[in-house]
Protein backbone atom coordinates (compact mmCIF):
# COMPACT_ATOMS: atom_id res chain seq x y z
CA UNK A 1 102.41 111.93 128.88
CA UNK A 2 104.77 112.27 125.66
CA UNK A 3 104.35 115.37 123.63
CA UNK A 4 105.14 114.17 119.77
CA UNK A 5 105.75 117.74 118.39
CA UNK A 6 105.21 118.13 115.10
CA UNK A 7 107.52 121.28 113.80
CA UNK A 8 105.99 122.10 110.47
CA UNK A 9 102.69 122.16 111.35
CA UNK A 10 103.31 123.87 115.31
CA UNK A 11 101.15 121.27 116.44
CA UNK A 12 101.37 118.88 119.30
CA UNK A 13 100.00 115.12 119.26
CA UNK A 14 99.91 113.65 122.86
CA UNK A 15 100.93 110.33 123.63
CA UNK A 16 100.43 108.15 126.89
CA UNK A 17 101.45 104.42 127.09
CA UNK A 18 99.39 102.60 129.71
CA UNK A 19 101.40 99.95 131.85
CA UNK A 20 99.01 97.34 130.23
CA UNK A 21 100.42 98.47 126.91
CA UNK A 22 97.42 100.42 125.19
CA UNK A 23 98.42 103.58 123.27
CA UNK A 24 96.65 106.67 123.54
CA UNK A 25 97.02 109.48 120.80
CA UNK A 26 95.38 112.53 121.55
CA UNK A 27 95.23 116.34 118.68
CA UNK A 28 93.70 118.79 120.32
CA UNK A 29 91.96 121.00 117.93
CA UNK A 30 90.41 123.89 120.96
CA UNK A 31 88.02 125.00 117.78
CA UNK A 32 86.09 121.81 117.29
CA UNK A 33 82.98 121.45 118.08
CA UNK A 34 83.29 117.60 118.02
CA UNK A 35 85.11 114.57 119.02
CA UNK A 36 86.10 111.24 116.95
CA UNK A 37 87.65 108.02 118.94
CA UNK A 38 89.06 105.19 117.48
CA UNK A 39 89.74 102.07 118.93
CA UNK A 40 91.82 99.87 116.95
CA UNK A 41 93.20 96.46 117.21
CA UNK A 42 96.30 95.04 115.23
CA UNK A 43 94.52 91.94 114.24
CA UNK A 44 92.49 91.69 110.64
CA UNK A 45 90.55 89.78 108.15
CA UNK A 46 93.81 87.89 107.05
CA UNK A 47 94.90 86.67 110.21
CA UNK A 48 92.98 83.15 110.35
CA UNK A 49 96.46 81.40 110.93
CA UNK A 50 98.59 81.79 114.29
CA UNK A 51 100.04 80.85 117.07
CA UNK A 52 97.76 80.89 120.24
CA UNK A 53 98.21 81.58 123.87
CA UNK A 54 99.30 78.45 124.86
CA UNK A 55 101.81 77.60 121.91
CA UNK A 56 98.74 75.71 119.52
CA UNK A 57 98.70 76.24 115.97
CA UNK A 58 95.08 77.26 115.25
CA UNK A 59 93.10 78.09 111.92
CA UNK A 60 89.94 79.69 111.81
CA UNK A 61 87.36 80.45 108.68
CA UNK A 62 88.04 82.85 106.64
CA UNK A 63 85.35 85.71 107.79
CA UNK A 64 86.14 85.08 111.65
CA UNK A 65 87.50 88.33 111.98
CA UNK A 66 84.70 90.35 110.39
CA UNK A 67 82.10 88.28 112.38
CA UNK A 68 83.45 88.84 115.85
CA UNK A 69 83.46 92.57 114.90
CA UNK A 70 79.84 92.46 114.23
CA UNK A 71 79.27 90.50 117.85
CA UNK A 72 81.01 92.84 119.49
CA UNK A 73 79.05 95.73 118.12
CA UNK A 74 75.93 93.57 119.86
CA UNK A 75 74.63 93.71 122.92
CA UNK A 76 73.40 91.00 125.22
CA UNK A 77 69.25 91.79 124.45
CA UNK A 78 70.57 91.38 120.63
CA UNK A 79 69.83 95.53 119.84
CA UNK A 80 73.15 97.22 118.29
CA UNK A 81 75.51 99.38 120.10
CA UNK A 82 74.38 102.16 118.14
CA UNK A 83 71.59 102.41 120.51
CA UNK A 84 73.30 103.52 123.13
CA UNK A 85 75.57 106.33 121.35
CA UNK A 86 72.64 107.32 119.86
CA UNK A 87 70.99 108.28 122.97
CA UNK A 88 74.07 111.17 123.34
CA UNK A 89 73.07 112.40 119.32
CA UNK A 90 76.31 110.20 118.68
CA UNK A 91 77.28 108.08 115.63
CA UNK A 92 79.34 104.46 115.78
CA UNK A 93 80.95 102.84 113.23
CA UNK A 94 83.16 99.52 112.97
CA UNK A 95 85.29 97.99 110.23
CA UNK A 96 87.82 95.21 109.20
CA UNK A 97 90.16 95.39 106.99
CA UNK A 98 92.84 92.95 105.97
CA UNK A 99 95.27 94.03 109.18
CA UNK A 100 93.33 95.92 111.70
CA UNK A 101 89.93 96.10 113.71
CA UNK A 102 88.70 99.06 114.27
CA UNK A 103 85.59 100.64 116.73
CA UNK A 104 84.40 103.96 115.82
CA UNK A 105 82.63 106.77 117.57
CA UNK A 106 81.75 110.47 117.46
CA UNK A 107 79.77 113.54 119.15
CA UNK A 108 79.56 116.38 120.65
CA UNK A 109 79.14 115.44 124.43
CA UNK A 110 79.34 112.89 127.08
CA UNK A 111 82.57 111.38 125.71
CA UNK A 112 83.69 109.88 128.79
CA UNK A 113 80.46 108.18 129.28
CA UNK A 114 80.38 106.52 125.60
CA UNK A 115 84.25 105.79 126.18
CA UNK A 116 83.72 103.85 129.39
CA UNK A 117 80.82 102.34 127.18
CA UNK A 118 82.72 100.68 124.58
CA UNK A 119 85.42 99.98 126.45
CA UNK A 120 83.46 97.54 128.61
CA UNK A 121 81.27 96.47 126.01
CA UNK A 122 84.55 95.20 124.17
CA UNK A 123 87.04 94.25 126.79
CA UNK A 124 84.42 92.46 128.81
CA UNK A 125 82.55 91.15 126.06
CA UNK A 126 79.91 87.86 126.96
CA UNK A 127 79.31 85.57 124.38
CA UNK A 128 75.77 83.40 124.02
CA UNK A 129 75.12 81.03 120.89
CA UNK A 130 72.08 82.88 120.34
CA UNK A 131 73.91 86.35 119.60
CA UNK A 132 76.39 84.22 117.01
CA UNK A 133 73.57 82.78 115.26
CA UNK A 134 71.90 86.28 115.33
CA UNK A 135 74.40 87.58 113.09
CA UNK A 136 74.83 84.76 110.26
CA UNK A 137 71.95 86.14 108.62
CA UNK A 138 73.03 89.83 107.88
CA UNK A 139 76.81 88.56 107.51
CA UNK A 140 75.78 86.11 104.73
CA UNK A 141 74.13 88.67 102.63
CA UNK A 142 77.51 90.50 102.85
CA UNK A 143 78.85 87.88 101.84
CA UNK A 144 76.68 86.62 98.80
CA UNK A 145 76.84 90.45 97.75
CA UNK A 146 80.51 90.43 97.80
CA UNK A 147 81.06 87.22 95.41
CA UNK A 148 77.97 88.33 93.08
CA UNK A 149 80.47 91.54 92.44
CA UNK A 150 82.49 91.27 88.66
CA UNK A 151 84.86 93.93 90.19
CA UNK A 152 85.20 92.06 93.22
CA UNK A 153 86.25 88.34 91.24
CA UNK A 154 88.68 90.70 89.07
CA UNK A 155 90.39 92.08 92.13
CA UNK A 156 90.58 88.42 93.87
CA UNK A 157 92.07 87.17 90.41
CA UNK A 158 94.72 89.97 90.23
CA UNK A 159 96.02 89.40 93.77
CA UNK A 160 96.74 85.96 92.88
CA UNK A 161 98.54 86.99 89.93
CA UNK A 162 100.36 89.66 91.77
CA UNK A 163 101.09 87.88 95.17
CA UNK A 164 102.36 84.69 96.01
CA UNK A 165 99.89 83.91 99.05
CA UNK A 166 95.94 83.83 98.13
CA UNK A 167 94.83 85.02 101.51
CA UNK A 168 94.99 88.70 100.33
CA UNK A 169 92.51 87.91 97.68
CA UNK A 170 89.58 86.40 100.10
CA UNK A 171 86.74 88.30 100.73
CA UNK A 172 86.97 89.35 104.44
CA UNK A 173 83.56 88.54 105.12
CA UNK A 174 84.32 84.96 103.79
CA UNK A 175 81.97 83.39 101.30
CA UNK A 176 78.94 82.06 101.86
CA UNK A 177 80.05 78.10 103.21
CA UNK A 178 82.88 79.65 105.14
CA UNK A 179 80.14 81.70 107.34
CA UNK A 180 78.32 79.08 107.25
CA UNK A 181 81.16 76.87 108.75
CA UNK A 182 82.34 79.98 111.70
CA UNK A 183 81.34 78.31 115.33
CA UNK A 184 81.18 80.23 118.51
CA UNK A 185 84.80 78.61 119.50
CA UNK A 186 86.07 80.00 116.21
CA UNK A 187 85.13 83.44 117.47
CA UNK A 188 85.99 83.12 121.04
CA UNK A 189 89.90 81.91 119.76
CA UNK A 190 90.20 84.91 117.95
CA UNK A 191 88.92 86.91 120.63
CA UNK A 192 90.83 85.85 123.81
CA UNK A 193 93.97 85.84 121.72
CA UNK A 194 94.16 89.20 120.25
CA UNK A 195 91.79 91.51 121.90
CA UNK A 196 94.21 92.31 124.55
CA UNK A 197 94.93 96.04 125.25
CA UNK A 198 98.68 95.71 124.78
CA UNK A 199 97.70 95.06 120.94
CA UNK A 200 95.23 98.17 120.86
CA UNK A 201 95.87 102.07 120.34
CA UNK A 202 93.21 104.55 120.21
CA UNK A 203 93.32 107.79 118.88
CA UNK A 204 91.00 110.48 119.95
CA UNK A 205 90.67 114.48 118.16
CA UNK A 206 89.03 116.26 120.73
CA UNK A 207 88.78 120.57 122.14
CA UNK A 208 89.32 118.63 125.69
CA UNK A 209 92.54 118.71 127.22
CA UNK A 210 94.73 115.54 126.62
CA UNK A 211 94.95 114.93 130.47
CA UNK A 212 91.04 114.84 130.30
CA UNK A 213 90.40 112.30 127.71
CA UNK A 214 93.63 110.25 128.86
CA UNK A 215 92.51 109.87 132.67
CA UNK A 216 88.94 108.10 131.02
CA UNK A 217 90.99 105.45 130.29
CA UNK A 218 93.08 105.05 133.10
CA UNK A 219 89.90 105.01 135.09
CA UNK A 220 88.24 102.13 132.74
CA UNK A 221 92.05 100.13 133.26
CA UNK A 222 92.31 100.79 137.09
CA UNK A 223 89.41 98.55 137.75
CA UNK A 224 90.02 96.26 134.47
CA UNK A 225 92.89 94.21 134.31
CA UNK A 226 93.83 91.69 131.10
CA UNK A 227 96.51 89.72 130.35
CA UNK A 228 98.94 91.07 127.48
CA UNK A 229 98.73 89.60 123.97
CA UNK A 230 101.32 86.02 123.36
CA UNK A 231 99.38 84.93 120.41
CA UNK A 232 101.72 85.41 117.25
CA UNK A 233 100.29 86.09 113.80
CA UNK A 234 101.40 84.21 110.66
CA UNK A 235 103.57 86.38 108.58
CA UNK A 236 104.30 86.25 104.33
CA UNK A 237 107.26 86.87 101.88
CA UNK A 238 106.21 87.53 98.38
CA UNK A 239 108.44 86.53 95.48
CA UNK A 240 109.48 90.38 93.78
CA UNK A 241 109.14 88.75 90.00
CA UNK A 242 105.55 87.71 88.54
CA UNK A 243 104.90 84.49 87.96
CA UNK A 244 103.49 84.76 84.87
CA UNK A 245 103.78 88.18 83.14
CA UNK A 246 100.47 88.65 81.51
CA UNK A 247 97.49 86.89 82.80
CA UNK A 248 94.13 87.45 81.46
CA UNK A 249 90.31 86.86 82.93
CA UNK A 250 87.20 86.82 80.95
CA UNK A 251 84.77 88.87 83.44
CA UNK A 252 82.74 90.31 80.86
CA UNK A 253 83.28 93.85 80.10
CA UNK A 254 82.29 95.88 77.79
CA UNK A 255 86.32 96.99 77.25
CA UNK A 256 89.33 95.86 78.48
CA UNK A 257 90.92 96.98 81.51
CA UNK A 258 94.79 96.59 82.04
CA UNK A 259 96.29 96.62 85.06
CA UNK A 260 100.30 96.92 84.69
CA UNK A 261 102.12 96.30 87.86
CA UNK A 262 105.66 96.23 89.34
CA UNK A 263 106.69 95.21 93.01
CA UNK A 264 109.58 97.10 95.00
CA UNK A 265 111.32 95.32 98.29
CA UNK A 266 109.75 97.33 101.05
CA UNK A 267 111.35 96.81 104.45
CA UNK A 268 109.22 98.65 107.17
CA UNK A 269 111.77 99.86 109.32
CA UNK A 270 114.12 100.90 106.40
CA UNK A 271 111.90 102.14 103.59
CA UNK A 272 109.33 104.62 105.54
CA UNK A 273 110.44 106.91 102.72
CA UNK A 274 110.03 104.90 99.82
CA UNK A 275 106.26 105.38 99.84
CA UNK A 276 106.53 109.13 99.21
CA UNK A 277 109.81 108.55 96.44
CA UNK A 278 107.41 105.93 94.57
CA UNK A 279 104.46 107.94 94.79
CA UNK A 280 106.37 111.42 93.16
CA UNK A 281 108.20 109.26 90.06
CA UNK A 282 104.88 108.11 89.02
CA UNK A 283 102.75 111.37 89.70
CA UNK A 284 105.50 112.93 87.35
CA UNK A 285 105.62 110.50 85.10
CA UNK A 286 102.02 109.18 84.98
CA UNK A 287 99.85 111.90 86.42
CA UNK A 288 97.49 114.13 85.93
CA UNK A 289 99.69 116.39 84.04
CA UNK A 290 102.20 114.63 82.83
CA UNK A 291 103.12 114.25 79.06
CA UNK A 292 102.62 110.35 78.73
CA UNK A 293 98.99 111.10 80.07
CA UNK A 294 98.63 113.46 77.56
CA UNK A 295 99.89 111.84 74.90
CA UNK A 296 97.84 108.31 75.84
CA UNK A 297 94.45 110.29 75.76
CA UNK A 298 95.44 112.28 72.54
CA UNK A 299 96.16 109.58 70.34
CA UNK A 300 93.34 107.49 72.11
CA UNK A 301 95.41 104.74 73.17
CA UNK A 302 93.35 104.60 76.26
CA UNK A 303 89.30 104.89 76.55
CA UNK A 304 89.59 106.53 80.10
CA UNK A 305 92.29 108.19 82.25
CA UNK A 306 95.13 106.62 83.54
CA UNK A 307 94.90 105.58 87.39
CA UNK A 308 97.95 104.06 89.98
CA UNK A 309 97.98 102.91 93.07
CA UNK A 310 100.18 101.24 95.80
CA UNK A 311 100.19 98.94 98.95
CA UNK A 312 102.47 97.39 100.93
CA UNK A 313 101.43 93.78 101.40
CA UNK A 314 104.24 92.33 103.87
CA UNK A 315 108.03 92.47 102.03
CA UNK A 316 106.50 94.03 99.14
CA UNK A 317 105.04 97.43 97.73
CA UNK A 318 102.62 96.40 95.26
CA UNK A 319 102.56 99.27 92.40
CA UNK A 320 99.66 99.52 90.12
CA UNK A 321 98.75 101.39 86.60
CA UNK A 322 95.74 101.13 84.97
CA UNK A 323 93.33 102.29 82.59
CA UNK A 324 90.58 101.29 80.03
CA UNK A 325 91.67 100.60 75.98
CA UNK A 326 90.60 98.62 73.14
CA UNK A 327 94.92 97.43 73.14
CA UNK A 328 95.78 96.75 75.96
CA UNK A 329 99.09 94.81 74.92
CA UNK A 330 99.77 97.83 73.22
CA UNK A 331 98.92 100.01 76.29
CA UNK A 332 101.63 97.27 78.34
CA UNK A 333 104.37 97.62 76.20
CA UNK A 334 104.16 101.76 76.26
CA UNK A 335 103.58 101.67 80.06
CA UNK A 336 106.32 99.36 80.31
CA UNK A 337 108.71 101.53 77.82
CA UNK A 338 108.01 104.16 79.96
CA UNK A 339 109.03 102.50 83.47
CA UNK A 340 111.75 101.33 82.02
CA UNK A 341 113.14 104.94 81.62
CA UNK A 342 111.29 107.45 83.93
CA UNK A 343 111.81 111.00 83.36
CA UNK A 344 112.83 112.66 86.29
CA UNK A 345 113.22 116.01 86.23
CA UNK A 346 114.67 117.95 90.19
CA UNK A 347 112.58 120.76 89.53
CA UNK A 348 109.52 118.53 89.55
CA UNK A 349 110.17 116.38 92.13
CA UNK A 350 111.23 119.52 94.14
CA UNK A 351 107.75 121.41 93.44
CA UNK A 352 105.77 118.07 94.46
CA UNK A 353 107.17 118.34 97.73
CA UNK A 354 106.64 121.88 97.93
CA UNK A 355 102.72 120.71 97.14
CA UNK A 356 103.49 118.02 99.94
CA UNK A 357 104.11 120.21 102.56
CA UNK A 358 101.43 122.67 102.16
CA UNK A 359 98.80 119.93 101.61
CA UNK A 360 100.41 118.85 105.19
CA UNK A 361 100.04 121.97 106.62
CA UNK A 362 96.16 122.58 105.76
CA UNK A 363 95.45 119.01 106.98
CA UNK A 364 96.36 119.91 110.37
CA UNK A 365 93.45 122.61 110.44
CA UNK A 366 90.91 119.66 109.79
CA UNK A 367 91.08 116.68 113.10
CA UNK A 368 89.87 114.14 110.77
CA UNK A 369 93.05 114.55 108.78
CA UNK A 370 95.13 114.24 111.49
CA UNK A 371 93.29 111.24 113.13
CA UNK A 372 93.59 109.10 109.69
CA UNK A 373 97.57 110.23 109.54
CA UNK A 374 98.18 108.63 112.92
CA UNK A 375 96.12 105.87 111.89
CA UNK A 376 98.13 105.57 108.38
CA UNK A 377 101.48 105.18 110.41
CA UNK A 378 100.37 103.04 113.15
CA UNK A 379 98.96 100.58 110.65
CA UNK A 380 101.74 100.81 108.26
CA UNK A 381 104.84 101.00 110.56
CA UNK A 382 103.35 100.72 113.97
CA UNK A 383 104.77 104.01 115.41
CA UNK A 384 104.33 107.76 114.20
CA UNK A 385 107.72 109.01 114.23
CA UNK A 386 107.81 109.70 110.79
CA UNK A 387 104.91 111.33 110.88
CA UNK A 388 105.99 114.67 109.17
CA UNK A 389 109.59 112.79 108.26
CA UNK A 390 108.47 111.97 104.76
CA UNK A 391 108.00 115.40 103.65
CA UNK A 392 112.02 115.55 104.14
CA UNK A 393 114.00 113.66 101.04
CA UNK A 394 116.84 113.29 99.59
CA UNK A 395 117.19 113.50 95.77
CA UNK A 396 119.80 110.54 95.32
CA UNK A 397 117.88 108.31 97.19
CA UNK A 398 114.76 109.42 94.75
CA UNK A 399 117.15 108.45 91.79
CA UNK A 400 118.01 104.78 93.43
CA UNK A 401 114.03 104.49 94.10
CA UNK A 402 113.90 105.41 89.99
CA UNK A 403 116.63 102.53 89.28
CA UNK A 404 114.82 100.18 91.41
CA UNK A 405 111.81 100.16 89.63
CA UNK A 406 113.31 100.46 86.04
CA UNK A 407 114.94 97.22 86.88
CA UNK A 408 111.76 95.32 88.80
CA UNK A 409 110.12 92.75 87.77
CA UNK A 410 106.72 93.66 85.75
CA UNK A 411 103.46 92.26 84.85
CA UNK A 412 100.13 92.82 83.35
CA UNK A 413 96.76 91.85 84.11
CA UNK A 414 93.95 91.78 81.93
CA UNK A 415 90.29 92.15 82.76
CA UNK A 416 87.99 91.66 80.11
């Protein structure tokens, strides 16, 4: 068992690699009164295109993903899984996002018997046409909810502006005729290719020792055995300049909403710091108390406050600014302005990180925190080593970060 010590904090998150390949994680908070486990699988909604077992190119619907989560959260008499956790006072969860699968539970007791429980009822799952067909229903009013949503078709409409690959900006539940079209063989593929334990991790906060919660899944493994995952996933390369730098879409709003965006190269295994050097310029420059914010609201350039966000979508980190005015090609061109020649003050950037660390610190009192940090990396760079590395930084690398994005490419988007 690895002990991943994590200095600032004094903490300790426990590792174990099974020879099958599935990663435990393990933070031991011995004041909890309660346990979380996650069970998460590097496959998502976007993956309908790969390489199977055998060497075959295979596509599947749109929506495959999302439905084989929902069959796997079935049993065989058709009742949920939540049944059974529920017997222990216990909670269950599942989701799928564009990259990942993930199984949820939590509670207060009895972990190793809900462990061993959703471990077999995924690894050893049985499919029957009639538990397929007994989740088209429910899935298709996801679905028809999901297109009926204005926000939803704006979102779809700015990927493809943004990206250069439109499977980012399908609804993960698919639409209505793609559920419609999802077969039993779809799900099965999808299954036997990438729910292998050598493509899993789980991560458990617990007041159980490591050892404890560890040996539960060597005992599930010791009388399980799988094959390891050969299917390959299709990967994308975005283009780092817009295709068209202002795009528009008549959704029928009551006031505009402009979306300015910029995209920075964002190598994985290069850039883990990048994130945190992206997210500081704009909190100085565009946050809650900075001077352009102030300025925008005072002379009522904007109708509500400014918001940004980022994402890494494969080589790129997809930056985002937005807010609601009655101009907004007048709100693009100040935005803009302003990228083009961020303030950066030391002192600033040196407080944020000051902020950084303590806001690290306090998260490490709360397991939840912790959990979704080891989550965060895994899903974003498929380790944890940097788990506590980004609070480290280097203020010349900040100022190339700066450059970089005064010289990007940069768009707008205009809902309306």
């Amino acid at each position: 068992m690895e002990e991943i010590k994590i200095k600032r904090a004094k903490e300790i998150i426990y590792k174990e690699t099974l020879d099958n390949g599935l990663q435990i994680f393990v933070f031991r908070r011995k004041q909890a009164t309660s346990f979380t486990e996650q069970l998460i699988f590097n496959v998502g909604g976007k993956d309908i295109n790969f390489i199977d077992n055998l060497g075959n190119k295979v596509n599947v619907p749109m929506g495959t993903h999302h439905y084989l989560e929902h069959v796997l959260c079935e049993l065989e008499d058709l009742s949920s899984t939540l049944t059974f956790y529920s017997r222990y006072g216990a909670n269950s969860n599942a989701f799928t996002s564009l990259s990942n699968t993930a199984f949820i539970f939590d509670g207060t007791t009895n972990f190793r018997e809900m462990a061993l429980f959703q471990l077999d009822s995924i690894f050893n799952k049985k499919f029957n046409d009639e538990m397929i067909e007994h989740e088209r229903g429910p899935i298709s009013e996801e679905a028809r909810t999901s297109m009926s949503n204005n926000y939803r078709e704006g979102y779809r409409k700015y990927i493809n502006h943004a990206l250069d690959n439109n499977i980012y900006s399908s609804v993960l539940t698919g639409t209505l005729d793609e559920v419609k079209s999802i077969t039993r063989n779809d799900i099965e593929l999808v299954y036997n290719n990438f729910y292998k334990p050598n493509n899993a991790y789980v991560i458990v906060t617990t007041n159980e020792e490591p050892e404890k919660i560890i040996n539960v899944y060597k005992e599930f493994f010791s009388n399980n055995k799988y094959n390891s995952l050969n299917a390959k996933k299709e990967s994308y390369n975005h283009n780092l300049v817009f295709r068209n730098e202002i795009e528009k879409v008549d959704l029928g709003f009551e006031m505009p909403i402009a979306n300015v965006s910029f995209k920075l190269d964002f190598d994985l295994n290069k850039y883990y710091k990048k994130w945190n050097y992206v997210g500081v310029l704009l909190d100085c420059n565009f946050g809650q108390v900075s001077t352009f914010r102030d300025e925008l609201l005072y002379k009522k350039k904007v109708a509500s406050d400014l918001g940004f966000g980022f994402r890494v979508y494969d080589n790129v980190l997809l930056v985002t600014i937005d807010a609601k005015t009655d101009n907004p090609e007048e709100f693009y061109k100040l935005v803009i302005n302003k990228l083009n020649k961020l303030d950066f003050n030391e002192e600033d950037i040196i407080r944020k990180y000051k902020v950084f660390s303590s806001n690290f610190l306090v998260n490490f009192d709360y397991p939840e925190s912790v959990s979704n940090k080891i989550f965060f990396n895994m899903a974003t760079y498929n380790n944890i080593d940097h788990i506590e590395d980004y609070l480290d930084y280097d203020i010349n690398d900040i100022k190339k970060v700066k450059e970089e994005i005064e010289k990007s490419s940069k768009g707008i988007f205009i809902e309306y």
